[in-house]
Protein backbone atom coordinates (compact mmCIF):
# COMPACT_ATOMS: atom_id res chain seq x y z
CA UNK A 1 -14.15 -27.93 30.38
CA UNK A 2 -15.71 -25.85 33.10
CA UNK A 3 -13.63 -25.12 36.64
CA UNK A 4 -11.73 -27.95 35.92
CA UNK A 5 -14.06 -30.33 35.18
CA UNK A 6 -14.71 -31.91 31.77
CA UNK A 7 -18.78 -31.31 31.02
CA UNK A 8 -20.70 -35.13 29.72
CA UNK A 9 -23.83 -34.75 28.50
CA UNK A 10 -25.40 -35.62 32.01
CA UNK A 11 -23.12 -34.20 34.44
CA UNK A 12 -19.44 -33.08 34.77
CA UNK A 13 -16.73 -35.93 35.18
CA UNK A 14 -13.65 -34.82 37.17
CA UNK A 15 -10.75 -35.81 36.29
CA UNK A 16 -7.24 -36.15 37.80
CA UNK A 17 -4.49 -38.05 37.82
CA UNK A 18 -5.39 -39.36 41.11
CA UNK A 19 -8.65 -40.65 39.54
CA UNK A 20 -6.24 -41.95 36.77
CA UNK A 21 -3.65 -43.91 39.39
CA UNK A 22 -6.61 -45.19 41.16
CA UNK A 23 -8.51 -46.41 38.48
CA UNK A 24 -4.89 -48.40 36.77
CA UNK A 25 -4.52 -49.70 40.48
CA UNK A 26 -8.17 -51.38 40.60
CA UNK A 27 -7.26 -52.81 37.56
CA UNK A 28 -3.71 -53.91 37.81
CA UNK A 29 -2.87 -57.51 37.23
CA UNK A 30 -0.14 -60.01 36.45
CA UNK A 31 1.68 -58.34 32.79
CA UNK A 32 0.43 -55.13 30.71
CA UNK A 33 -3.41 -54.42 31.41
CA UNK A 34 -5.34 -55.11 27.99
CA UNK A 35 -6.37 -51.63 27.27
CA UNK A 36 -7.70 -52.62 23.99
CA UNK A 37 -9.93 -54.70 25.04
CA UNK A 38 -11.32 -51.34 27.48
CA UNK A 39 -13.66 -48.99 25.84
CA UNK A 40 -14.60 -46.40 28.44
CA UNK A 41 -16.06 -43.08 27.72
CA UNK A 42 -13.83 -40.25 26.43
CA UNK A 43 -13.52 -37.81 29.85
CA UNK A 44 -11.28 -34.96 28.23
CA UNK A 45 -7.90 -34.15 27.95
CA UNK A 46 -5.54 -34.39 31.24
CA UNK A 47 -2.68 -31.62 31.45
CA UNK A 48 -0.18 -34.55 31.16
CA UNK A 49 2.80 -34.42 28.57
CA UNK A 50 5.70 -36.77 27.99
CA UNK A 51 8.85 -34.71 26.58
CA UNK A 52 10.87 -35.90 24.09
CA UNK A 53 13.55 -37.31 26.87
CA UNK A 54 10.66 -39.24 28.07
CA UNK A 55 10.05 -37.31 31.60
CA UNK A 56 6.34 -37.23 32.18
CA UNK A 57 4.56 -33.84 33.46
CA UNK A 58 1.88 -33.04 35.20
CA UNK A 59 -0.10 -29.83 35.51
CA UNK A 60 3.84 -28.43 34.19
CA UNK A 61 5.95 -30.57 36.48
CA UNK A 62 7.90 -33.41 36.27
CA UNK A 63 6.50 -36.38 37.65
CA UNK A 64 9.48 -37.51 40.15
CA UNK A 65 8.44 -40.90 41.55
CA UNK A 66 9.45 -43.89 38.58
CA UNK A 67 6.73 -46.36 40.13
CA UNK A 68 4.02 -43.39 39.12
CA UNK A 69 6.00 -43.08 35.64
CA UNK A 70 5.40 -46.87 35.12
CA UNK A 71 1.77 -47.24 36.23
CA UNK A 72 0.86 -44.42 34.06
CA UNK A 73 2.64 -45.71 31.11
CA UNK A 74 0.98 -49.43 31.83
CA UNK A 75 -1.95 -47.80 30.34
CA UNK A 76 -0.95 -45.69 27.89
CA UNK A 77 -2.74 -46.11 23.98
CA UNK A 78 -2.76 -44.96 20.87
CA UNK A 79 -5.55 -44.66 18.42
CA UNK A 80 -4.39 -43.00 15.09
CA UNK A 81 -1.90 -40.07 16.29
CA UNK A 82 -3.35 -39.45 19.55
CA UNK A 83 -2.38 -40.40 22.82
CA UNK A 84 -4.51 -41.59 25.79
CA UNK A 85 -3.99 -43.20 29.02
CA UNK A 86 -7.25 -45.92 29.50
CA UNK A 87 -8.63 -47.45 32.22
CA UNK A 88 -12.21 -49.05 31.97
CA UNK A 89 -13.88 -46.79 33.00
CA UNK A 90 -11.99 -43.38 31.98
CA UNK A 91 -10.40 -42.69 28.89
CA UNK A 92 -8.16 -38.97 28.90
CA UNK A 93 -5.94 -37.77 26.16
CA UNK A 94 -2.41 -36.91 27.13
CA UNK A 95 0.58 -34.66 24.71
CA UNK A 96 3.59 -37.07 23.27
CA UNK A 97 6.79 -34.66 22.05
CA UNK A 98 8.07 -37.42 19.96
CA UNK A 99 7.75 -40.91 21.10
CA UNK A 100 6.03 -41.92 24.27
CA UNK A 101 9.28 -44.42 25.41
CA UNK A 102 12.63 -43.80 25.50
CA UNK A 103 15.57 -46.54 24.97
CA UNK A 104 17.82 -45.93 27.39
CA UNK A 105 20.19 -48.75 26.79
CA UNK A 106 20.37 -52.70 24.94
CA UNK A 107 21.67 -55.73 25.16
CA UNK A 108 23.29 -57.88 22.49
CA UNK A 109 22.86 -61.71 22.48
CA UNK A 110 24.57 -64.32 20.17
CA UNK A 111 27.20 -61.65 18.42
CA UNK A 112 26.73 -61.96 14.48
CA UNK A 113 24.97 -62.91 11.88
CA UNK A 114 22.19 -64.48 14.35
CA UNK A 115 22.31 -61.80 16.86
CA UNK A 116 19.67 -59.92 18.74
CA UNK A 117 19.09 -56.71 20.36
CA UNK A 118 17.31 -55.97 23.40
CA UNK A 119 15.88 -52.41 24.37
CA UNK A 120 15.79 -51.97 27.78
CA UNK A 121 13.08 -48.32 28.49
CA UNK A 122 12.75 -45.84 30.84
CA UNK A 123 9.46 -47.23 31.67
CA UNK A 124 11.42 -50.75 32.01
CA UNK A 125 9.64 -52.31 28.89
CA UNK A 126 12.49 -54.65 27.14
CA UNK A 127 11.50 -55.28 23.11
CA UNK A 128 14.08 -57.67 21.35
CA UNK A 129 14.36 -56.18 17.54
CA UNK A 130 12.73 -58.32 14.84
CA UNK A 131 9.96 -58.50 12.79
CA UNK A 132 7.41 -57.90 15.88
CA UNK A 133 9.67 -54.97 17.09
CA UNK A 134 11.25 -53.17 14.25
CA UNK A 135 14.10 -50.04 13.95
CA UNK A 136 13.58 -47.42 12.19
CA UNK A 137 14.93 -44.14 11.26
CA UNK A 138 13.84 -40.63 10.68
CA UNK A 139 16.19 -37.93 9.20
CA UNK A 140 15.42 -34.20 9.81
CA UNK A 141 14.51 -33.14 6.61
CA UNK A 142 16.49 -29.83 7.44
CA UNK A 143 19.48 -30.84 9.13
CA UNK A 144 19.79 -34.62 8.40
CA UNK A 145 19.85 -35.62 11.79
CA UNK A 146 19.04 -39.04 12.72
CA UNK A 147 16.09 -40.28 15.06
CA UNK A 148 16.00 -44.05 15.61
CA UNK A 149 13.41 -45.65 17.07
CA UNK A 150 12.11 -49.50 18.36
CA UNK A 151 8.81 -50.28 18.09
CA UNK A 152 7.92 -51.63 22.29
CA UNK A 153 4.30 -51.96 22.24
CA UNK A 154 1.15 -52.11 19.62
CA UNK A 155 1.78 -48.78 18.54
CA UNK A 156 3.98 -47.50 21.13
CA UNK A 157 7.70 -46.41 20.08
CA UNK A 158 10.44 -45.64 22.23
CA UNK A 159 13.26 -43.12 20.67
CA UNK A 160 16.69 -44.78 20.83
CA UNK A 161 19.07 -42.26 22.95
CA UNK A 162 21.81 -41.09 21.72
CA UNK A 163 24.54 -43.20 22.90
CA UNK A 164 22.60 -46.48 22.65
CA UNK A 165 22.69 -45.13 18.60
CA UNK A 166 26.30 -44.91 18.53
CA UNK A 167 26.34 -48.43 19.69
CA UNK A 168 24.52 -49.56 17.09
CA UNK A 169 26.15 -47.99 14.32
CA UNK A 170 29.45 -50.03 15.74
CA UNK A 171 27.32 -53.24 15.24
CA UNK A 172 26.15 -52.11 12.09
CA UNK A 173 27.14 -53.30 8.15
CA UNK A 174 26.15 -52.73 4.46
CA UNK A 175 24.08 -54.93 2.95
CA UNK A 176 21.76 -54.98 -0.72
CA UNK A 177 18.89 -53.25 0.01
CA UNK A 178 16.13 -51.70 -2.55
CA UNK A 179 18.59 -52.52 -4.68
CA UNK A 180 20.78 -49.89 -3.07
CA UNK A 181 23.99 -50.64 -0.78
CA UNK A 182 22.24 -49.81 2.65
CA UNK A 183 24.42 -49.17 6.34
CA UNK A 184 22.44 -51.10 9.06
CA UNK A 185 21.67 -53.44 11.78
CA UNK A 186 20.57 -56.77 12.40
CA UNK A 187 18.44 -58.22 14.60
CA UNK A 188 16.47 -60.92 15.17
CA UNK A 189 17.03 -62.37 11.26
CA UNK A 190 16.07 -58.99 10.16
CA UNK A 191 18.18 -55.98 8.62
CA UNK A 192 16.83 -52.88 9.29
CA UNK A 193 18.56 -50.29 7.47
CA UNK A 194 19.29 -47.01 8.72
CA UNK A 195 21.20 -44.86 6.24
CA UNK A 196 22.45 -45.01 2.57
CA UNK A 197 26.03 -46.18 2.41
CA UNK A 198 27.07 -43.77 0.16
CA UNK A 199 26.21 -41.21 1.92
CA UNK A 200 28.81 -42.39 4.52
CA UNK A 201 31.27 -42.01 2.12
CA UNK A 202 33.22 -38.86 2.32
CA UNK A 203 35.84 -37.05 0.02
C-alpha cells in the first residue's frame, strides 16, 4: 500500500469505505446480497475492525450511524478465518475481535419440549436455533469462562451477550449426551449442550 492506496499490478485501486457504501448501494436488493456468488478482485485490507461488543470502527472510530453498521454488515464474508466485506467489484479484508454479530436479545416460541429460540442481532439479523443455526460454547481454557455463540449466516456467528446467556441457562436442562449427563438448551428439536452437569454440581 502506497499513500493510501493499495498497488494492482496495473495501477493503484483506492479504496475507502465510501467506495465500499457505494458499491453495497449499487448493488442492494430485496434480502441479503449473494456475496458468494461475487468474485471481485482482492483490493487490500480496509482499516475497519468490529470489537468484540460488535461496534464497528473505522480508521479508529466508532462507526455511529446503525443504517451504515447494517449496509456494511449486508456484505460481510468469510473465507477460512478471514474476514472481508464484498461487493462485485471490490473485495477488502476487515479485523473481527471475536465474532462479527452480536446477540443482543431472543425470543422464545412454543415453551417446552418443542420450543424455539430466536436471536435477534445488533445488525438486526434474527436466526431461530436448530440444525441450520446451531449454539455453541467456548470455555476459556484459563479461566473457564463461557462464550456462547449462534450461528446467523453461512459462516457468520454472532456472540450471545451476557444477559441473553443467563436467560438461557434458566431455559436450560440435563439431558444424555456422549454418553455423559450434559446441562443445555433446546431449540428447534435440537439439544445443544453447553456445559457438563457435573461440573454444576458443587460441594
Amino acid at each position: 500500500m502506497v499513500n493510501g492506496q493499495f498497488m494492482t499490478s496495473q495501477n493503484p485501486v483506492k479504496v475507502t469505505a465510501d467506495s465500499i457504501l457505494a458499491s453495497a448501494r449499487a448493488a442492494k436488493g430485496r434480502g441479503l446480497p449473494p456475496v458468494h456468488d461475487w468474485n471481485p478482485p482482492f483490493c487490500g485490507d480496509l482499516d475497519m475492525r468490529i470489537a468484540r461488543d460488535g461496534t464497528w470502527f473505522y480508521l479508529g472510530t466508532p462507526i455511529g450511524r446503525p443504517e451504515l453498521v447494517r449496509l456494511f454488515s449486508t456484505i460481510l464474508r468469510r473465507d477460512g478465518d478471514d474476514y472481508f466485506l464484498v461487493t462485485p467489484v471490490e473485495k477488502v479484508g476487515i479485523r473481527v475481535d471475536d465474532a462479527p454479530f452480536l446477540a443482543v436479545d431472543f425470543e422464545v416460541s412454543d415453551p417446552g419440549p418443542d420450543q424455539v429460540l430466536t436471536f435477534l442481532t445488533n445488525v438486526a439479523d434474527r436466526a431461530e436455533a436448530g440444525l441450520d443455526h446451531p449454539i455453541r460454547v467456548e470455555r476459556d481454557p484459563e479461566t473457564g469462562e463461557p462464550a456462547p455463540y449462534v450461528l446467523v449466516r453461512d459462516r457468520l456467528e454472532a456472540l450471545i451477550d451476557r444477559k441473553s446467556f443467563y436467560r438461557l441457562v434458566d431455559l436450560g436442562e440435563t439431558r444424555e449426551q456422549y454418553g455423559e449427563g450434559w446441562f443445555g438448551i433446546c431449540s428447534g428439536g435440537v439439544f445443544f449442550p453447553i456445559i457438563l452437569a457435573k461440573e454444576l454440581t458443587t460441594d
